[in-house]
C-alpha atoms as a PDB file:
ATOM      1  CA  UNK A   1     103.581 113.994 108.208  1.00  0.00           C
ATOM      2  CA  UNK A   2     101.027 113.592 105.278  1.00  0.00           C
ATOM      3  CA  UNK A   3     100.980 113.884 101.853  1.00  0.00           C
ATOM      4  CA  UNK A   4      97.889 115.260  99.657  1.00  0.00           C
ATOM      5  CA  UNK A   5      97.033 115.371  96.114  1.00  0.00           C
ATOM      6  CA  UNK A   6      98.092 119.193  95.980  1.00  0.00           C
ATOM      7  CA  UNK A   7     100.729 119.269  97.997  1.00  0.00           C
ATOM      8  CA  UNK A   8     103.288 119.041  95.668  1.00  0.00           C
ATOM      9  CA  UNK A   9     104.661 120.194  92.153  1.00  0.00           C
ATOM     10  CA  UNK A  10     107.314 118.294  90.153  1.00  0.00           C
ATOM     11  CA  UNK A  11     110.796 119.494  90.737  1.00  0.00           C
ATOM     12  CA  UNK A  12     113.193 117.129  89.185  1.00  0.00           C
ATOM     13  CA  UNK A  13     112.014 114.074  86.847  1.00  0.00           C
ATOM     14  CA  UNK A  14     114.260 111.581  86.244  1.00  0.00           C
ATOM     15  CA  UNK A  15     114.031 109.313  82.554  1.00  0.00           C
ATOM     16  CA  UNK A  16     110.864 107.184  83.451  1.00  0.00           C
ATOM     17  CA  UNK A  17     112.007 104.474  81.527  1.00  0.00           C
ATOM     18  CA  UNK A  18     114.535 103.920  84.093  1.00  0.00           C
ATOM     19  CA  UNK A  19     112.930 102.638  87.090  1.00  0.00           C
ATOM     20  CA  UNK A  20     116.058 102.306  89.404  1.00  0.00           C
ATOM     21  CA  UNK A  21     116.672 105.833  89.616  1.00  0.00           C
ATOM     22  CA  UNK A  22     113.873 107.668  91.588  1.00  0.00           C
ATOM     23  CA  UNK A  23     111.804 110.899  90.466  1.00  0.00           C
ATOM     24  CA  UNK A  24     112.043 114.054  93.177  1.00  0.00           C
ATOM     25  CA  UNK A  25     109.206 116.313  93.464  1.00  0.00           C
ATOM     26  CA  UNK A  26     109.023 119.795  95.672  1.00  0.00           C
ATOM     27  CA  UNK A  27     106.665 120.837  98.072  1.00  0.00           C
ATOM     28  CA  UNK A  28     105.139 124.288  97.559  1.00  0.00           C
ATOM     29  CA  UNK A  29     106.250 126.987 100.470  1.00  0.00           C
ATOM     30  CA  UNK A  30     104.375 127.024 103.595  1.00  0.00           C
ATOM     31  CA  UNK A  31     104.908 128.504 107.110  1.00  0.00           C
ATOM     32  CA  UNK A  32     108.486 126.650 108.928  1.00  0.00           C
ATOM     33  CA  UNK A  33     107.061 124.896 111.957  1.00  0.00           C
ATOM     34  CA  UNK A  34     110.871 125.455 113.877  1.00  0.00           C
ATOM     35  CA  UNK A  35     111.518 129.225 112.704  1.00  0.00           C
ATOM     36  CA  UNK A  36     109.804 132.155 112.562  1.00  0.00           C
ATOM     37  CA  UNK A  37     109.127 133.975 109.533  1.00  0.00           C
ATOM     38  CA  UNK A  38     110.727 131.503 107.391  1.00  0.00           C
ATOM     39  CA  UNK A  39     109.073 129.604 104.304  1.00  0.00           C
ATOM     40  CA  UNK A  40     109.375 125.704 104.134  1.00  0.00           C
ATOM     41  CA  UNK A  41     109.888 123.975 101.443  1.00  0.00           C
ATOM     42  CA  UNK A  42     110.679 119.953 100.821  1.00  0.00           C
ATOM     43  CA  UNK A  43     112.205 117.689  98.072  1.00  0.00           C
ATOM     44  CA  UNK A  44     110.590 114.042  98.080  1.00  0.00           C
ATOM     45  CA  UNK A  45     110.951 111.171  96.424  1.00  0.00           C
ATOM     46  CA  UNK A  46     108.409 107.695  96.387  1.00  0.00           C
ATOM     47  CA  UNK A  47     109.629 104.673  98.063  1.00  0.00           C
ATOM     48  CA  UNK A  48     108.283 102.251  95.945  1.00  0.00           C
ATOM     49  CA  UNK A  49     109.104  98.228  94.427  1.00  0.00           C
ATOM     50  CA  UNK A  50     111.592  95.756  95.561  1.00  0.00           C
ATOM     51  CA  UNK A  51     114.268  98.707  95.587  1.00  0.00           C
ATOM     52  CA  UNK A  52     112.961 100.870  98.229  1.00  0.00           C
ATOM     53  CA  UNK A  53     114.824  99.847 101.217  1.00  0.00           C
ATOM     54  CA  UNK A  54     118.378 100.477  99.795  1.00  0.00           C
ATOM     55  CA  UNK A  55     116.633 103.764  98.246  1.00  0.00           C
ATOM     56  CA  UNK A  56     115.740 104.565 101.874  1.00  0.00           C
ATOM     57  CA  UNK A  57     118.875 103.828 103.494  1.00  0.00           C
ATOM     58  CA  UNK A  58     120.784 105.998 100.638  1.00  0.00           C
ATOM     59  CA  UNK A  59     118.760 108.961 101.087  1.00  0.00           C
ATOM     60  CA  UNK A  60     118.782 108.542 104.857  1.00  0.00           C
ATOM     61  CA  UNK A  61     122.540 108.832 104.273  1.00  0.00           C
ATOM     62  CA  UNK A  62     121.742 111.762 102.410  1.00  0.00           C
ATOM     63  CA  UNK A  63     119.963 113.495 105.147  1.00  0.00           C
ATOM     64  CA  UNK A  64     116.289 112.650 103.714  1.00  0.00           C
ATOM     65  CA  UNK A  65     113.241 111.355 106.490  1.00  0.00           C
ATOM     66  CA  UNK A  66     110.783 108.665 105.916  1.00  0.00           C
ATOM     67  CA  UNK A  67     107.510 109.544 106.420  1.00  0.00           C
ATOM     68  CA  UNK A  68     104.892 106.791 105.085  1.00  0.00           C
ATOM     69  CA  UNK A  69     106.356 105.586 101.151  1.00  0.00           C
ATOM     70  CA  UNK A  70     107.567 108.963 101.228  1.00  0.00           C
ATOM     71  CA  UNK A  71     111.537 110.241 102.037  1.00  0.00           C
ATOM     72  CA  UNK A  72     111.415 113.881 102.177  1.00  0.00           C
ATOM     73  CA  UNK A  73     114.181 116.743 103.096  1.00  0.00           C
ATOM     74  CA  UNK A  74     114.502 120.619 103.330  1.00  0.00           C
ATOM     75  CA  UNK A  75     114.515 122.422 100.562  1.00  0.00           C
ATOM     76  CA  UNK A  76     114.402 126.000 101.364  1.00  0.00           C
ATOM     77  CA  UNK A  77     115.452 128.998  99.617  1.00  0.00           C
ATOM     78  CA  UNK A  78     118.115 130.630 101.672  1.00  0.00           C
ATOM     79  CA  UNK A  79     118.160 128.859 104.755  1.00  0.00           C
ATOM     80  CA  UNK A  80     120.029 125.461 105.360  1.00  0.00           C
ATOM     81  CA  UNK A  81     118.804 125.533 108.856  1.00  0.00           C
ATOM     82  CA  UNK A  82     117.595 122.096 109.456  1.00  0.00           C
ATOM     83  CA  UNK A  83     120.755 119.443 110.240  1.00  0.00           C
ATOM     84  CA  UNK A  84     120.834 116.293 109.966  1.00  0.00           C
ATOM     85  CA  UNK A  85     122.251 114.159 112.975  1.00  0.00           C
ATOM     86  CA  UNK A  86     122.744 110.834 114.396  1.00  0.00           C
ATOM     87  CA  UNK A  87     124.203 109.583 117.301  1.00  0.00           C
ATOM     88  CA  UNK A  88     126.990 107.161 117.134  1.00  0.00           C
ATOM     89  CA  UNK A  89     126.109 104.591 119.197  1.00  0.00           C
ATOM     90  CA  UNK A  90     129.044 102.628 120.412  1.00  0.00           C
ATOM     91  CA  UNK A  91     131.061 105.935 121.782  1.00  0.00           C
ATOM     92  CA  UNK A  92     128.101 107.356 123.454  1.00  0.00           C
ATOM     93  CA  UNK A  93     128.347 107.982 127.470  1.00  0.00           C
ATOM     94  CA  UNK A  94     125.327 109.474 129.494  1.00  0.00           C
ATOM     95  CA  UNK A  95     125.410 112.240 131.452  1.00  0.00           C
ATOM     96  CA  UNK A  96     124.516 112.328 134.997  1.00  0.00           C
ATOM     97  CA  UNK A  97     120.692 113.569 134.562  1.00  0.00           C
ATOM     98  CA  UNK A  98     120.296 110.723 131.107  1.00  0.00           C
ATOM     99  CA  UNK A  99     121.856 107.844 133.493  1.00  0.00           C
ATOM    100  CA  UNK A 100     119.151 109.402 136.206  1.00  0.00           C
ATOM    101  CA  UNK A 101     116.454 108.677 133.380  1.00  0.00           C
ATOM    102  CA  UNK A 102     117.419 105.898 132.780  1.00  0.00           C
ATOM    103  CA  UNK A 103     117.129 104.369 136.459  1.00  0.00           C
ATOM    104  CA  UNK A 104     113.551 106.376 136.259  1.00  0.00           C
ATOM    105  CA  UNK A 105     112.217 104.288 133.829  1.00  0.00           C
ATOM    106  CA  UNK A 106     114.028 100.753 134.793  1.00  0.00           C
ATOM    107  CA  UNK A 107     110.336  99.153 135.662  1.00  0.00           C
ATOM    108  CA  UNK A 108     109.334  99.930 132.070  1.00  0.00           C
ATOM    109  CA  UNK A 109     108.358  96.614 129.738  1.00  0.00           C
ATOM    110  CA  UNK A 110     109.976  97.163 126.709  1.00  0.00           C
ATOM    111  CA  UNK A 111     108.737  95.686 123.533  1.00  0.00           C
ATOM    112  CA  UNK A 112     109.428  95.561 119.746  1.00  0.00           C
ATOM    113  CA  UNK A 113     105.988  94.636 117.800  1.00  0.00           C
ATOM    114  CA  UNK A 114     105.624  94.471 114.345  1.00  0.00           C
ATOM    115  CA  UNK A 115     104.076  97.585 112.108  1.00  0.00           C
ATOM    116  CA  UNK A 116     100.819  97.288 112.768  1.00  0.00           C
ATOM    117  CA  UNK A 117      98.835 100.019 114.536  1.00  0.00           C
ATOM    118  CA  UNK A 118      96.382  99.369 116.968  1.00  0.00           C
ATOM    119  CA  UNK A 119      93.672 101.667 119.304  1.00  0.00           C
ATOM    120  CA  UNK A 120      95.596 101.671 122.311  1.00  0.00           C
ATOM    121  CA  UNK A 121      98.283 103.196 120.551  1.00  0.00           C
ATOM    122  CA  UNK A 122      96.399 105.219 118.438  1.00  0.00           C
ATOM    123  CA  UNK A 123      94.665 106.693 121.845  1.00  0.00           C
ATOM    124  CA  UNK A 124      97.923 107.078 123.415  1.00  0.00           C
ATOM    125  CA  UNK A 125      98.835 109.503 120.498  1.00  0.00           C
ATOM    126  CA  UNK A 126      95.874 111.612 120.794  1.00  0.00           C
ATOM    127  CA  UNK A 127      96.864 112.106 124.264  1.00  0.00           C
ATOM    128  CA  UNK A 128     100.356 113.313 123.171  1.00  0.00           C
ATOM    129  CA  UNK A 129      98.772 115.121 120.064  1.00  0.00           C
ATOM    130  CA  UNK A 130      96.321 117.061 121.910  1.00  0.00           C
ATOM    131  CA  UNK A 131      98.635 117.836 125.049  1.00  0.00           C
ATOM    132  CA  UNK A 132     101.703 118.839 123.285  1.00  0.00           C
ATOM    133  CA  UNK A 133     101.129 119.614 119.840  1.00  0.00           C
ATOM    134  CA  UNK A 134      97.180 121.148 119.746  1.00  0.00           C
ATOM    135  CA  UNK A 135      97.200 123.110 116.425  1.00  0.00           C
ATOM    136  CA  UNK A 136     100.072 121.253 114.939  1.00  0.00           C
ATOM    137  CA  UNK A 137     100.603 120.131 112.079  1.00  0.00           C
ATOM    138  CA  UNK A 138      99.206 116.746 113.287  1.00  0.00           C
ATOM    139  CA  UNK A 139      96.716 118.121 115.500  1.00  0.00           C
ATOM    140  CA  UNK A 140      93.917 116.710 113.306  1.00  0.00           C
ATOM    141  CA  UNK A 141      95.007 113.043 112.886  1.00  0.00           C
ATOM    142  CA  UNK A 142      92.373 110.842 113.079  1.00  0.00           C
ATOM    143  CA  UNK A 143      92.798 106.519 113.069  1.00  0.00           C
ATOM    144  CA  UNK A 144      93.066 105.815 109.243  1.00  0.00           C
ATOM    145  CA  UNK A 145      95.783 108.529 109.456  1.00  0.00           C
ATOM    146  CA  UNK A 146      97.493 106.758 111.981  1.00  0.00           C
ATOM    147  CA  UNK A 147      97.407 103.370 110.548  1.00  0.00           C
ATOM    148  CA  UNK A 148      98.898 104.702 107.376  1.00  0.00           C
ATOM    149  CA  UNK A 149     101.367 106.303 109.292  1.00  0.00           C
ATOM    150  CA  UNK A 150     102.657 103.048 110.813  1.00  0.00           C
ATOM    151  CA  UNK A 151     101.491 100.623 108.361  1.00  0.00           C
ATOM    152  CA  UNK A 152     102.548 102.113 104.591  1.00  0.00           C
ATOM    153  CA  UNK A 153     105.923 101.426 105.126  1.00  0.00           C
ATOM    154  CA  UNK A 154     108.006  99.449 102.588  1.00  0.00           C
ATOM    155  CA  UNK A 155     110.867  99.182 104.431  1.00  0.00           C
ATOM    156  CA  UNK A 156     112.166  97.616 107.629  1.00  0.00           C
ATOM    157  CA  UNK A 157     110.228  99.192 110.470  1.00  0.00           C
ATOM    158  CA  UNK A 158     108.886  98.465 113.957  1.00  0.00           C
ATOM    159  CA  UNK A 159     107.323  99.785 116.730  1.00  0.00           C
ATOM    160  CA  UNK A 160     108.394 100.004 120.086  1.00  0.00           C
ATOM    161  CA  UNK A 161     106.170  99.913 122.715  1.00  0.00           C
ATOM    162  CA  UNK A 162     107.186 100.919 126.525  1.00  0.00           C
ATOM    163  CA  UNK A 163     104.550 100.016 129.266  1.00  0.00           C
ATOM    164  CA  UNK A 164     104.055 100.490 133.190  1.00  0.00           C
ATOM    165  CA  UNK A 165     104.777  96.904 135.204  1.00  0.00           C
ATOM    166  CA  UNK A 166     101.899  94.198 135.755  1.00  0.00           C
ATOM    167  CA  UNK A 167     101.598  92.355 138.411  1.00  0.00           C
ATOM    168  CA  UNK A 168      98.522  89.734 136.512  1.00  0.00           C
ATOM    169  CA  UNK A 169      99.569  88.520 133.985  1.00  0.00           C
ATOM    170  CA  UNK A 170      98.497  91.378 131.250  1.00  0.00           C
ATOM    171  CA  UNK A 171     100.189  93.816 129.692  1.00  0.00           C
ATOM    172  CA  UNK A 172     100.761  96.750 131.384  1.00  0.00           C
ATOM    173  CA  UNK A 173      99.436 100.342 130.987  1.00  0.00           C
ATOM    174  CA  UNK A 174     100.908 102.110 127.263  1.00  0.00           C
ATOM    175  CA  UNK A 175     103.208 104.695 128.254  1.00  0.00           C
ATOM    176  CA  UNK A 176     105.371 105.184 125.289  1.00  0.00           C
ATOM    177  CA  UNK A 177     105.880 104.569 121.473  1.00  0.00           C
ATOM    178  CA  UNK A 178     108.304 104.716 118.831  1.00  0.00           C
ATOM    179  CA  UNK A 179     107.946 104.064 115.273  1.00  0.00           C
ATOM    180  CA  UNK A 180     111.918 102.810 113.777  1.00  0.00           C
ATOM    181  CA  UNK A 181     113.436 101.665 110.790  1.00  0.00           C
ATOM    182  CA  UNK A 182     116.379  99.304 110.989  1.00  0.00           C
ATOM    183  CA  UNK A 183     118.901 100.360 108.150  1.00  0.00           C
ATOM    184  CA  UNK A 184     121.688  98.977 107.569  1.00  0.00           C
ATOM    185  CA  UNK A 185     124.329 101.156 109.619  1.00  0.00           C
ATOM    186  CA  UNK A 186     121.436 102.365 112.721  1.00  0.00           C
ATOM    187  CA  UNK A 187     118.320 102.596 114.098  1.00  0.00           C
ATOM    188  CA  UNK A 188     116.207 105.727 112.518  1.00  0.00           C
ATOM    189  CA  UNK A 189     113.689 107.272 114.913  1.00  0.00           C
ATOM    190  CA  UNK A 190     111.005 108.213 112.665  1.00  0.00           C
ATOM    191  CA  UNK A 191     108.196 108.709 114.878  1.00  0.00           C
ATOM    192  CA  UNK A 192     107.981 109.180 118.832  1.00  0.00           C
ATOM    193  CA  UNK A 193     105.469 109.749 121.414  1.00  0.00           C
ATOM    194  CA  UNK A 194     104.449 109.166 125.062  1.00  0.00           C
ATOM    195  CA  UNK A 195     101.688 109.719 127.921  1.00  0.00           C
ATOM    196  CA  UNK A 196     101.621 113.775 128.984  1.00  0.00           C
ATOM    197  CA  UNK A 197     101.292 113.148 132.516  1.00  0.00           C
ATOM    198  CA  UNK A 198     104.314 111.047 132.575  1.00  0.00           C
ATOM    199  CA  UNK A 199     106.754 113.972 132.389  1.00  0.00           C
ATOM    200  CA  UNK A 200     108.494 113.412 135.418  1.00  0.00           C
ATOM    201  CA  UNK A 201     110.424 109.691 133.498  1.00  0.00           C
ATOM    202  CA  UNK A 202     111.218 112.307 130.618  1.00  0.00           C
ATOM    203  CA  UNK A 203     109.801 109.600 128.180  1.00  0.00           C
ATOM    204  CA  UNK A 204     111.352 111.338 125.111  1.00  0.00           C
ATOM    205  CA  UNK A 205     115.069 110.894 126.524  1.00  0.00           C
ATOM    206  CA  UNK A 206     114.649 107.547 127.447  1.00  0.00           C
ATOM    207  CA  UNK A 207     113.292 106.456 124.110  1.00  0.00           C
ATOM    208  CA  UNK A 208     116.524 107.598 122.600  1.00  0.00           C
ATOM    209  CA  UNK A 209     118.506 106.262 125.122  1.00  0.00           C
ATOM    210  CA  UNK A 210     116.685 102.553 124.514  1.00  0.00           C
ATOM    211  CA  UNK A 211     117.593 103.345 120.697  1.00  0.00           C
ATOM    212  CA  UNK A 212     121.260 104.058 121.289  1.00  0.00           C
ATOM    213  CA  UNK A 213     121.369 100.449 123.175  1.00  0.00           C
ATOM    214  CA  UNK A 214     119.390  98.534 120.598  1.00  0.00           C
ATOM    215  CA  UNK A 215     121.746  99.758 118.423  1.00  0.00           C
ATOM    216  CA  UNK A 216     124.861  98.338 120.066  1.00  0.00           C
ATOM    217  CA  UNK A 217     122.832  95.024 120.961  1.00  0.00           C
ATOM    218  CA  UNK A 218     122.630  94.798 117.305  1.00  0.00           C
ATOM    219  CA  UNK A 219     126.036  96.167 116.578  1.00  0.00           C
ATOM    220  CA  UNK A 220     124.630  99.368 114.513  1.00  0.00           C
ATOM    221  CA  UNK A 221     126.631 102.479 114.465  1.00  0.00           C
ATOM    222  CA  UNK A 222     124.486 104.616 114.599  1.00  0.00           C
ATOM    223  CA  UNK A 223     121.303 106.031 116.147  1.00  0.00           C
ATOM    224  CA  UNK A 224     119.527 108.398 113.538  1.00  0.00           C
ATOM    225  CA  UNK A 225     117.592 111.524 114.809  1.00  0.00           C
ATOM    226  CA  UNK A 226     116.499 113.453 112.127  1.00  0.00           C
ATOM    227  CA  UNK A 227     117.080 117.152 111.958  1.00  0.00           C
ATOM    228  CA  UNK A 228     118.263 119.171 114.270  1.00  0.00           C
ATOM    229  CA  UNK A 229     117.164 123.120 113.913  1.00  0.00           C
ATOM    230  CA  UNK A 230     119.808 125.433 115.967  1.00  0.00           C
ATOM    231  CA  UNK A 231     117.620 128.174 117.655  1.00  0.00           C
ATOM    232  CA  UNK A 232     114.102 125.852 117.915  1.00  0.00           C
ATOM    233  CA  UNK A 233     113.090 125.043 121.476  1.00  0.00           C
ATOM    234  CA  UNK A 234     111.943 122.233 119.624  1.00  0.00           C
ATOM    235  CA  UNK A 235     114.869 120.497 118.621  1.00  0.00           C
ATOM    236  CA  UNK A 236     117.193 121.863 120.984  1.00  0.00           C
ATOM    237  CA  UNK A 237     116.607 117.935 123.378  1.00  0.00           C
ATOM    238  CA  UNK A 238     118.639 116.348 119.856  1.00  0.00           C
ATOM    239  CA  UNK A 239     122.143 118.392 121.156  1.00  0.00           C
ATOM    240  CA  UNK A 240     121.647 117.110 124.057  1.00  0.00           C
ATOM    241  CA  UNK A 241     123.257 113.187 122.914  1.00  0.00           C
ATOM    242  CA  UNK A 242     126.928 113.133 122.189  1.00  0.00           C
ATOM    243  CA  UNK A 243     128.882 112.068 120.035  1.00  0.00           C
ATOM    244  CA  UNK A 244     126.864 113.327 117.718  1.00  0.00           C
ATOM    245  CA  UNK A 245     127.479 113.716 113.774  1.00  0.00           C
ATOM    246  CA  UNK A 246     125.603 116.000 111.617  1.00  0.00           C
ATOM    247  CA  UNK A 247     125.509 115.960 107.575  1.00  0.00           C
ATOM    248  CA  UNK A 248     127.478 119.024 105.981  1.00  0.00           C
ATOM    249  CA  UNK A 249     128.533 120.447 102.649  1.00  0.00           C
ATOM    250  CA  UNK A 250     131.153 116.911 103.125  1.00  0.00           C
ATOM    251  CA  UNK A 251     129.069 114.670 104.641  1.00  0.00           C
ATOM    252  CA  UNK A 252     129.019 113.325 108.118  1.00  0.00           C
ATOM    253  CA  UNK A 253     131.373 114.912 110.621  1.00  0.00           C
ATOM    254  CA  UNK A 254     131.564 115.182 114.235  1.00  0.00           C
ATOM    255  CA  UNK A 255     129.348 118.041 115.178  1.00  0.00           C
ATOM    256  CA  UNK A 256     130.547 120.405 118.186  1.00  0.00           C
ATOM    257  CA  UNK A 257     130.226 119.316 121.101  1.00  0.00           C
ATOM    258  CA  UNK A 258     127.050 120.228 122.837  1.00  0.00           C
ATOM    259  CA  UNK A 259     125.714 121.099 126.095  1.00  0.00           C
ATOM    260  CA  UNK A 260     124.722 118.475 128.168  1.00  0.00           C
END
């Protein structure tokens, strides 16, 4: 996601003069990406100064996304459609088809490297982009974009990078990315994508399954997932992970159990 000099207006503005409480803006309405004929609308806030990682973990908690300095969430009139959900880590069992993925993709290098973009991945996401997503909101992404993407981030965030075996020496072929914050209580997937033509290792499973056991290597709770949009093709892969909790009118609660 980006942000542009008129894509907002102000929607709530705190007393300036106090700078540990944040100022919240709304997005005008556009066209919902997940549901048909429905207008989308966001709250945001700036992630900003030596206070934006507990910021960022407190409005993660509150069901707000980071995207860049930015933490964003729904705001739409009349719909509360989007759901917040994470998977708690230490209780979660795979099913017979994830624990099939997961032997898939057992010759895959897995590496964390630090926030900094670079071509190869950059490349890699054009591939994705222009396979999966032509016409997207993201369609049009060019390298700058990217590197803000991955590198405007005050907070604790990584990349993960998943690559085919070599046999010399060098690293193998790119196959796979995830961009992650590390909060205090999880993991928080804020960015993933992989190689098209790799569909039969279903890539986008075993990223969260690699998630869900970095989390319990580092003894987080939780995995974080974003939103989860009942109805949307899209989203439906999130239901998928159990247990899973989603954010309510009384905050986090075991969702229903899904099926797997």
């Amino acid at each position: 996601m980006r942000w542009g000099a008129g894509d907002w207006q102000i929607c709530v503005v705190t007393d300036p003069r106090n700078t540990r409480v944040p100022q919240f803006f709304l997005t005008p309405g556009g066209p919902c990406p997940y549901l048909p004929d429905r207008v989308e609308r966001k709250v945001f806030a700036r992630l900003t100064g030596p206070l934006a990682q507990p910021l960022s973990e407190a409005l993660t908690h509150s069901g707000f996304r980071r995207s860049q300095s930015i933490a964003y969430r729904p705001a739409c009139e009349g719909c509360n459609a989007c759901v917040s959900v994470r998977i708690v880590a230490e209780e979660f069992v795979p099913s017979r088809s994830q624990k099939r993925i997961r032997r898939r993709n057992g010759d895959l290098v897995r590496r964390e490297v630090a926030a900094e973009a670079t071509r190869e991945q950059f490349a890699l996401l054009r591939t994705y982009l222009d396979s999966r997503h032509s016409g997207g909101g993201m369609s049009d992404m060019g390298l700058f974009d990217y590197v803000a993407m991955v590198e405007e981030t005050p907070v604790n965030t990584h990349i993960v990078e998943y690559r085919r075996p070599s046999t010399d020496g060098t690293p193998g072929a790119l196959v796979a990315c995830a961009l992650s914050d590390v909060l205090r209580d999880g993991l928080s997937m804020v960015y993933s994508f992989y190689h098209p033509g790799e569909d039969a290792r279903s890539l986008g499973t075993h990223m969260i399954l690699d998630h869900v056991a970095a989390a319990r290597l580092r003894k987080l709770p939780y995995v974080y997932l974003g939103y989860w949009v009942p109805g949307s093709d899209k989203m439906d892969y999130k239901s998928r992970f159990a247990p899973l909790e989603a954010l309510g009118q009384n905050g986090w609660a075991r969702s229903v159990p899904p099926s797997r």
